[in-house]
C-alpha atoms as a PDB file:
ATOM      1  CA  UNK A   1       3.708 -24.691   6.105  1.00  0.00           C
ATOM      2  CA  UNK A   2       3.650 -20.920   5.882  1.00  0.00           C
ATOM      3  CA  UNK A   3       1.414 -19.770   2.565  1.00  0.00           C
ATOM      4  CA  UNK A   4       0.444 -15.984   2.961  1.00  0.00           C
ATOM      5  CA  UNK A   5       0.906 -13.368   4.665  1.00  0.00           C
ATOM      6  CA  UNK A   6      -1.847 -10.188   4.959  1.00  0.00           C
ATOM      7  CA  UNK A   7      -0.132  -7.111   7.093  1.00  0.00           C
ATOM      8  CA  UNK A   8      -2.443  -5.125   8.891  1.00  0.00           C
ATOM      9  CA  UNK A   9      -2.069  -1.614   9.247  1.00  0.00           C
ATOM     10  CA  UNK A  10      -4.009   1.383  11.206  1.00  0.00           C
ATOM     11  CA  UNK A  11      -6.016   3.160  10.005  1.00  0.00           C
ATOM     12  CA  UNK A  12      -8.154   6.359  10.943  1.00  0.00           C
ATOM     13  CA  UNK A  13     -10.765   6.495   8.341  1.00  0.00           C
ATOM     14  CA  UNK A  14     -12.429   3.633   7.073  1.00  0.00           C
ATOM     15  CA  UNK A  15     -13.984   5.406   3.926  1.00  0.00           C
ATOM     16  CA  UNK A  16     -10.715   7.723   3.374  1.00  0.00           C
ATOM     17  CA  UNK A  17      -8.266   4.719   3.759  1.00  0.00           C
ATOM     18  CA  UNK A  18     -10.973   2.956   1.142  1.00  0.00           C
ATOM     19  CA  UNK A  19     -10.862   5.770  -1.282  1.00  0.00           C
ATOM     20  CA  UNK A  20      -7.332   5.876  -1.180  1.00  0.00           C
ATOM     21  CA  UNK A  21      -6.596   2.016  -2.265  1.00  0.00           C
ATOM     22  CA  UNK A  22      -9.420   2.251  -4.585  1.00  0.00           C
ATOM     23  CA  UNK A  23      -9.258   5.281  -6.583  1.00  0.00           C
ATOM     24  CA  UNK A  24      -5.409   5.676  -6.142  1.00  0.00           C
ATOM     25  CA  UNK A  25      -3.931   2.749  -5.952  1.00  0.00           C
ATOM     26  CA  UNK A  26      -6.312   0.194  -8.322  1.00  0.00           C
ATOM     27  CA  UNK A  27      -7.586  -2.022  -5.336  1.00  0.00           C
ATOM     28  CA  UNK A  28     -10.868  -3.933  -4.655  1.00  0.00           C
ATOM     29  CA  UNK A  29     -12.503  -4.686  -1.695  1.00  0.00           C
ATOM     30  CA  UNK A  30     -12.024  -8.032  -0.456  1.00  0.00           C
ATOM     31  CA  UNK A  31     -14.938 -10.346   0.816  1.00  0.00           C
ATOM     32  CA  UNK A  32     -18.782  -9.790   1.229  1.00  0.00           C
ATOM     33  CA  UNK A  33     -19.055  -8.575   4.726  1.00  0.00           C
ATOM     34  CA  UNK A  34     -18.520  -4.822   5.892  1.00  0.00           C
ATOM     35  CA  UNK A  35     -17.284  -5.038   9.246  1.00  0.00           C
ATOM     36  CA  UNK A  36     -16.766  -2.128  12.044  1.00  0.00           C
ATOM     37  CA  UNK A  37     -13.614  -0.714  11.885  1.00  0.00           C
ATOM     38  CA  UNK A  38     -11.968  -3.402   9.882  1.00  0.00           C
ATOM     39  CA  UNK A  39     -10.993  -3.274   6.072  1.00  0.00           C
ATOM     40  CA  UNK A  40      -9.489  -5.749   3.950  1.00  0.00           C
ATOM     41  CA  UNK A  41      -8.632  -4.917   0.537  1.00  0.00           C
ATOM     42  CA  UNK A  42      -6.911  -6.868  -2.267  1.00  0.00           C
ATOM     43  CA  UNK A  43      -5.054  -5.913  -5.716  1.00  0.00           C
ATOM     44  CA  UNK A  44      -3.922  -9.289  -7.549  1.00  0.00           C
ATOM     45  CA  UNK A  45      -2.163 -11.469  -5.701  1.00  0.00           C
ATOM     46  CA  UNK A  46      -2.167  -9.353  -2.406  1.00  0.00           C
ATOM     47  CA  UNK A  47      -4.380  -8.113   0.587  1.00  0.00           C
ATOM     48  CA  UNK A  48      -3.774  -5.773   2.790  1.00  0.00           C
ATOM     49  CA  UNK A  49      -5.918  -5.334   5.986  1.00  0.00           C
ATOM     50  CA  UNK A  50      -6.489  -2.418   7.821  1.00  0.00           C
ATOM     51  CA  UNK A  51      -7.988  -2.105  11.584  1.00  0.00           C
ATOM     52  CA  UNK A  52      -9.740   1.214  13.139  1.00  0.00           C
ATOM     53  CA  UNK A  53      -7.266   3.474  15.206  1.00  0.00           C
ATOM     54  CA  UNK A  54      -8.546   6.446  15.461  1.00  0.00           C
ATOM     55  CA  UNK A  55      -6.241   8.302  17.681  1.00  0.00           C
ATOM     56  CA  UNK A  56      -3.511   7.564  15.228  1.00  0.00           C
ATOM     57  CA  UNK A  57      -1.105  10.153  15.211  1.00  0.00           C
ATOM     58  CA  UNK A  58       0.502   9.940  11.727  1.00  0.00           C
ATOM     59  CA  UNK A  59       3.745  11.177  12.115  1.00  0.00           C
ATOM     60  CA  UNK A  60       4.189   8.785  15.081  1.00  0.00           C
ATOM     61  CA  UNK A  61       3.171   5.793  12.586  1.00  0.00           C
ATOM     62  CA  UNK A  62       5.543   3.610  11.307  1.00  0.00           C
ATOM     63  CA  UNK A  63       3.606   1.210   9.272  1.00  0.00           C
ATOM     64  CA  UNK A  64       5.212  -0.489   6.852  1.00  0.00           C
ATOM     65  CA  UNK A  65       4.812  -2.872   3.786  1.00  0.00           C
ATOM     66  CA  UNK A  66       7.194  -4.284   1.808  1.00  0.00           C
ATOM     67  CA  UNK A  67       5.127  -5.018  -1.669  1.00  0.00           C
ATOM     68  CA  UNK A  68       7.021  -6.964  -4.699  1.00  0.00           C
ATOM     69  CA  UNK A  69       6.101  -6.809  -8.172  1.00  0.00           C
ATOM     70  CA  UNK A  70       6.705  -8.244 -11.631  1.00  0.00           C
ATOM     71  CA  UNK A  71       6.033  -4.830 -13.787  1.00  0.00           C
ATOM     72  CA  UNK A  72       7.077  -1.846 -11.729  1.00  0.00           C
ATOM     73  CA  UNK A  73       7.582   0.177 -14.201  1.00  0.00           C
ATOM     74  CA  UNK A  74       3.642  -0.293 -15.485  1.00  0.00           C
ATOM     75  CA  UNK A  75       2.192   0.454 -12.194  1.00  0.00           C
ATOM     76  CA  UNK A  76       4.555   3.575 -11.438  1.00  0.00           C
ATOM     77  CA  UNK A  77       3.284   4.742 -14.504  1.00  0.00           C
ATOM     78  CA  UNK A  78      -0.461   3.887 -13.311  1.00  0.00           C
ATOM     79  CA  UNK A  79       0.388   5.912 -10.230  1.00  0.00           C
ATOM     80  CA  UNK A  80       1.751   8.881 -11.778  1.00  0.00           C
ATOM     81  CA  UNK A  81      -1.086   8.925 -14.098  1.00  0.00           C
ATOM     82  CA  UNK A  82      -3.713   8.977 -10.987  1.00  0.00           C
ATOM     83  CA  UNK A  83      -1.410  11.820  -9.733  1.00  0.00           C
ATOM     84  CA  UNK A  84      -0.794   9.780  -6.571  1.00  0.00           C
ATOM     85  CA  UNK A  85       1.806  11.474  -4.808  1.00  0.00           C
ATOM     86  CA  UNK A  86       5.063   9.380  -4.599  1.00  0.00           C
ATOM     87  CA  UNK A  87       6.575   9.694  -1.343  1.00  0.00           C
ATOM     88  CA  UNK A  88       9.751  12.483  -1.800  1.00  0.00           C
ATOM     89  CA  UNK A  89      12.651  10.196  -0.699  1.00  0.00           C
ATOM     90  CA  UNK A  90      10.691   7.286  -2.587  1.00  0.00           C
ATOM     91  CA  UNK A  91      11.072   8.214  -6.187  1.00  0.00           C
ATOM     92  CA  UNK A  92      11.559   4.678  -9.143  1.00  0.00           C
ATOM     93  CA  UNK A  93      15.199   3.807  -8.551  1.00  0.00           C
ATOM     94  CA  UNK A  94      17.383   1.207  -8.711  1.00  0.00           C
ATOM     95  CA  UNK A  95      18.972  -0.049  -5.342  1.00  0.00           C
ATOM     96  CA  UNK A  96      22.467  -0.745  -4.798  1.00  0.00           C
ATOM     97  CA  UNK A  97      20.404  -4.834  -3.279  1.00  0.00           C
ATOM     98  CA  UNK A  98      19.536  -5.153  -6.606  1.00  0.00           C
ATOM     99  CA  UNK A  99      15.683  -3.988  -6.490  1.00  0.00           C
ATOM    100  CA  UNK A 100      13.886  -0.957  -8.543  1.00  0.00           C
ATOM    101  CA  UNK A 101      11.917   0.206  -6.084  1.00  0.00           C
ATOM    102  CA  UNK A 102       9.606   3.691  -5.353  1.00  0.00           C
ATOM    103  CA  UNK A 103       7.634   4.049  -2.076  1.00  0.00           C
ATOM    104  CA  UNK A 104       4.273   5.849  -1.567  1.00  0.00           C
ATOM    105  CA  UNK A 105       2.263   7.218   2.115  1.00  0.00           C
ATOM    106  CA  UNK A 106      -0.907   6.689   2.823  1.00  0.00           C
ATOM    107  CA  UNK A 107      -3.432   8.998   4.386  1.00  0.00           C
ATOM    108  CA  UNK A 108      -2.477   7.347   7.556  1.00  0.00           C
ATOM    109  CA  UNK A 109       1.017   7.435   6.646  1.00  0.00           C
ATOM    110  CA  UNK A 110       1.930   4.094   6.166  1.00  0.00           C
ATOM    111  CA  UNK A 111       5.031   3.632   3.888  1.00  0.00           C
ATOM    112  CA  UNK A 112       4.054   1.270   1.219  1.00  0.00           C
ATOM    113  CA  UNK A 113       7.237   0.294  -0.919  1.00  0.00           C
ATOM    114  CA  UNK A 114       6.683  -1.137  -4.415  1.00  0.00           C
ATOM    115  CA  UNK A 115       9.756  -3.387  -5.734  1.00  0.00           C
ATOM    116  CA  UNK A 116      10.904  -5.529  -8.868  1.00  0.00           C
ATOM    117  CA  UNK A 117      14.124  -7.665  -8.284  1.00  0.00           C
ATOM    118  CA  UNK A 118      16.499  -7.023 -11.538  1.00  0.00           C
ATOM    119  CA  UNK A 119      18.218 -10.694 -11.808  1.00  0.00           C
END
């Protein structure tokens, strides 16, 4: 029986990717341990996990995370208000699938899309 899931995704900079889910996006760190080149990092009901690449060539990444939410509308808001850039084809819209969804890069440029289902 499958009961979560925690995507990893590369990272360069442990303290930049840190700074980045912290300050801009409202996360914690996750656990007690600091360990080498490894970052786990948790908002709610989610974690995200990062490991240490750092050769990553960003535009050649093509992380990806598909995040859903119950109140997208709050945390766009919350975004916008931390003047986190939202990523330029990402704007809040509503999908033709039935989602409103917005989608945000990271400094590593990992494409983190936010949606709410509308039924």
């Amino acid at each position: 029986m499958l009961t979560d899931i925690h995507p990893k995704l590369p990272m360069r900079d442990k303290n930049r990717t840190r700074e980045f889910y912290l300050n801009q996006l409202g996360f914690k760190e996750f656990g007690t341990a600091s360990y080498d080149g490894y970052l786990m990092l948790e908002k709610d009901q989610i974690q995200i996990h990062f490991f240490e690449y750092k050769n990553l060539e960003p535009k050649d990444n093509y992380g990806q995370v598909y995040i859903r939410t119950n109140n997208i509308d709050g945390f766009y808001k919350s975004l916008l208000n931390n003047k986190t850039s939202i990523h330029p084809n990402g704007p809040l819209s509503i999908k033709p699938w039935g989602q409103k969804e917005f989608s945000i890069l990271d400094p590593d440029n990992n494409l983190l899309t936010f949606g709410e289902s509308l039924e």
